[in-house]
Protein backbone atom coordinates (compact mmCIF):
# COMPACT_ATOMS: atom_id res chain seq x y z
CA UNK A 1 105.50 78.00 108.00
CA UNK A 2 103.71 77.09 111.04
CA UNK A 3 99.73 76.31 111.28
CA UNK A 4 97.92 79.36 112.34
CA UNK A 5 96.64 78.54 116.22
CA UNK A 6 93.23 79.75 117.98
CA UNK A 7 95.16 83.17 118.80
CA UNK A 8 96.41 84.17 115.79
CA UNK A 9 92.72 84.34 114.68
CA UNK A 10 91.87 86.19 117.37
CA UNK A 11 94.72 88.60 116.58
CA UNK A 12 93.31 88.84 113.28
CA UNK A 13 90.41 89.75 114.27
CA UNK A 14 91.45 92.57 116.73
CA UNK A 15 93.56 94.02 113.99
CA UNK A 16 90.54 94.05 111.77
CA UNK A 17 88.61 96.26 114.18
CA UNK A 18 90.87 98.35 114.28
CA UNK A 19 91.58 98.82 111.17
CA UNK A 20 87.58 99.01 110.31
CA UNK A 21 86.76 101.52 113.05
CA UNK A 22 89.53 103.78 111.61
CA UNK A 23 87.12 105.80 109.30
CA UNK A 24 84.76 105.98 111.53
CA UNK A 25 87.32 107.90 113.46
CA UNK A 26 88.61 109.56 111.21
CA UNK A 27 85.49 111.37 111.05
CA UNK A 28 84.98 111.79 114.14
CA UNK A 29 87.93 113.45 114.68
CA UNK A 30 87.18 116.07 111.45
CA UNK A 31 84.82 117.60 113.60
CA UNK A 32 87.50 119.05 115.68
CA UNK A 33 90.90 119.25 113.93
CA UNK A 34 91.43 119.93 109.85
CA UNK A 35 93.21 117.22 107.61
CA UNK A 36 96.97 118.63 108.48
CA UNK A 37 96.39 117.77 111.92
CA UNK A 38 94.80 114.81 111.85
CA UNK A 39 97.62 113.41 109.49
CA UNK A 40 100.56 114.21 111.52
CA UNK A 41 98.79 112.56 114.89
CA UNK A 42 98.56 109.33 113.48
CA UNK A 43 101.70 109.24 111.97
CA UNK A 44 103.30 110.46 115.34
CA UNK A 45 101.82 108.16 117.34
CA UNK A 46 102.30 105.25 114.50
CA UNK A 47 106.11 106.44 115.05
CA UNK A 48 106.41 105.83 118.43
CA UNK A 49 105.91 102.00 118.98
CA UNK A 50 108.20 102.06 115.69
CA UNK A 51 111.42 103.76 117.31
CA UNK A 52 110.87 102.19 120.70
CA UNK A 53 111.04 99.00 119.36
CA UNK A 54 113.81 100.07 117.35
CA UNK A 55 115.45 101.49 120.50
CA UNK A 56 114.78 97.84 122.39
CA UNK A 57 116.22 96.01 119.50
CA UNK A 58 119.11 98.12 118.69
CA UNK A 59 118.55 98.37 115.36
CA UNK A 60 119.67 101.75 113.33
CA UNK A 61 117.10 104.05 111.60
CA UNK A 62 118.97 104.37 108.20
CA UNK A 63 116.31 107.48 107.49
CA UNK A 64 119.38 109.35 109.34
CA UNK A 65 121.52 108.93 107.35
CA UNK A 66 123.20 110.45 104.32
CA UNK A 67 120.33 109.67 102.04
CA UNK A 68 117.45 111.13 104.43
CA UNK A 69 115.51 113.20 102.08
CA UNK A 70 114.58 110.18 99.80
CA UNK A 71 113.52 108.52 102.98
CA UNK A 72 111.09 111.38 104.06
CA UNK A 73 110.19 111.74 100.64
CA UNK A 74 109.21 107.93 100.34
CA UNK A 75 107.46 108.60 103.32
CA UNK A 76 105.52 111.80 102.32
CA UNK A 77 104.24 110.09 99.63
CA UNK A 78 103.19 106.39 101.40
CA UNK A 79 101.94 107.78 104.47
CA UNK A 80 100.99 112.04 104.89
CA UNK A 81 100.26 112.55 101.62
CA UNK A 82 97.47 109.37 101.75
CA UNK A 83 96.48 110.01 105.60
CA UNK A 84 95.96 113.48 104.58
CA UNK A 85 94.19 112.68 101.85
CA UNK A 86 92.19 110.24 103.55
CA UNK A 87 90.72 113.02 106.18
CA UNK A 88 90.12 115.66 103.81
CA UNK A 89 87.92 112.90 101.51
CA UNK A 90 86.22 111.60 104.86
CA UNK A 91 85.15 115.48 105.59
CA UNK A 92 82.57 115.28 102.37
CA UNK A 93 81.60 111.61 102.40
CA UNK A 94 80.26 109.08 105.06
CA UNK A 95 82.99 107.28 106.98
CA UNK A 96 81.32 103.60 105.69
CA UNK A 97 81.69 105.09 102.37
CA UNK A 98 85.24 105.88 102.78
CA UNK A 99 85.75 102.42 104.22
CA UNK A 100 84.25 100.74 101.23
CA UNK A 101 86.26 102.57 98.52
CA UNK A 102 89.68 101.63 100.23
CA UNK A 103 88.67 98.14 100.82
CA UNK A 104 88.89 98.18 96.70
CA UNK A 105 92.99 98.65 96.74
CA UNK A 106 93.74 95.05 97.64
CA UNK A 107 91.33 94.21 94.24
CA UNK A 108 92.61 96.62 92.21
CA UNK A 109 96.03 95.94 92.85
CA UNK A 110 95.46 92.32 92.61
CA UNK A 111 94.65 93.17 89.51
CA UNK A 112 96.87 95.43 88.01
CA UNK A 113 99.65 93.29 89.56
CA UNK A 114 98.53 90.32 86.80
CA UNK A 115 99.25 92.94 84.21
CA UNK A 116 101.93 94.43 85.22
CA UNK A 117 104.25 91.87 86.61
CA UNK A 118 105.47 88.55 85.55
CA UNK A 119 105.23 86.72 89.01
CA UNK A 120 101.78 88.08 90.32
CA UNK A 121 99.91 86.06 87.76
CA UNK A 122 95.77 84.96 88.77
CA UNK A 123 95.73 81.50 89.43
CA UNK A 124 92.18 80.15 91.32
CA UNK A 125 92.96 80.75 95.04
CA UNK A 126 93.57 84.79 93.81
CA UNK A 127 90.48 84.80 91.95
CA UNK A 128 88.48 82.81 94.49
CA UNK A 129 89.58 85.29 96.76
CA UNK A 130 89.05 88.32 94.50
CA UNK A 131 85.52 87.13 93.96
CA UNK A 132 84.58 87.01 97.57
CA UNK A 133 86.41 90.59 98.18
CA UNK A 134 84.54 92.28 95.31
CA UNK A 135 81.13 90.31 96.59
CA UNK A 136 81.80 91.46 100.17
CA UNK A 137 82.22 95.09 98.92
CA UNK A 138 78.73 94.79 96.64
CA UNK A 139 77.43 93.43 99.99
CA UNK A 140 77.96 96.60 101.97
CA UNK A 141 76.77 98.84 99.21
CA UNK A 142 72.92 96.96 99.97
């Protein structure tokens, strides 16, 4: 593995913007379109980088294949379902509030994954790191 350089920090950072301001537009955008909608526009335009990049690579979508209905089901259930979710909880609470309970997944399942599997064991770089996730959430609450 290689050293991370100047840019790959930067990167970083960009991606956490985005990925913070998403809420925020999120509920924005539940002013003028219901959860449905907003749910299938970001997974359409998630999809299309995805299958042009596919397209430039050559590589095959197995979803079209025999076996397509588990692969919209898994996908139901990892992305609509939980974008869907996401705006319809975002219409009754504050988008910072939204943004602070889903920055708890990566704890939880930390977590759970030391209970529940026999290779995701804590060790003190995962609880170091746990501890300063969990702080950083307590942080926002104040």
């Amino acid at each position: 593995m290689r050293q991370p350089k100047l840019i790959d920090y930067i990167l970083l950072t960009v991606l956490a913007l985005i990925w913070a301001s998403a809420f925020f537009n999120i509920k924005i955008a539940t002013y003028s379109f219901g959860p449905v909608t907003i749910a299938f526009l970001r997974v359409f335009f998630g999809a299309i980088p995805v299958l042009l990049l596919c397209y430039y690579k050559n590589i095959k979508i197995e979803a079209f294949s025999k076996d397509w209905y588990w692969f919209a089901l898994i996908g139901f259930i990892n992305l609509v379902l939980p974008f869907f979710l996401i705006a319809y909880g975002v219409k009754s609470v504050q988008s910072n509030l939204a943004a602070i309970l889903m920055s708890t997944t990566p704890l939880s399942s930390t977590i759970l994954g030391h209970f529940y599997t026999k290779n995701e064991k804590f060790n003190l770089v995962k609880t170091f790191g746990i501890l300063i996730g969990f702080s950083g959430i307590v942080f926002l609450f104040f």
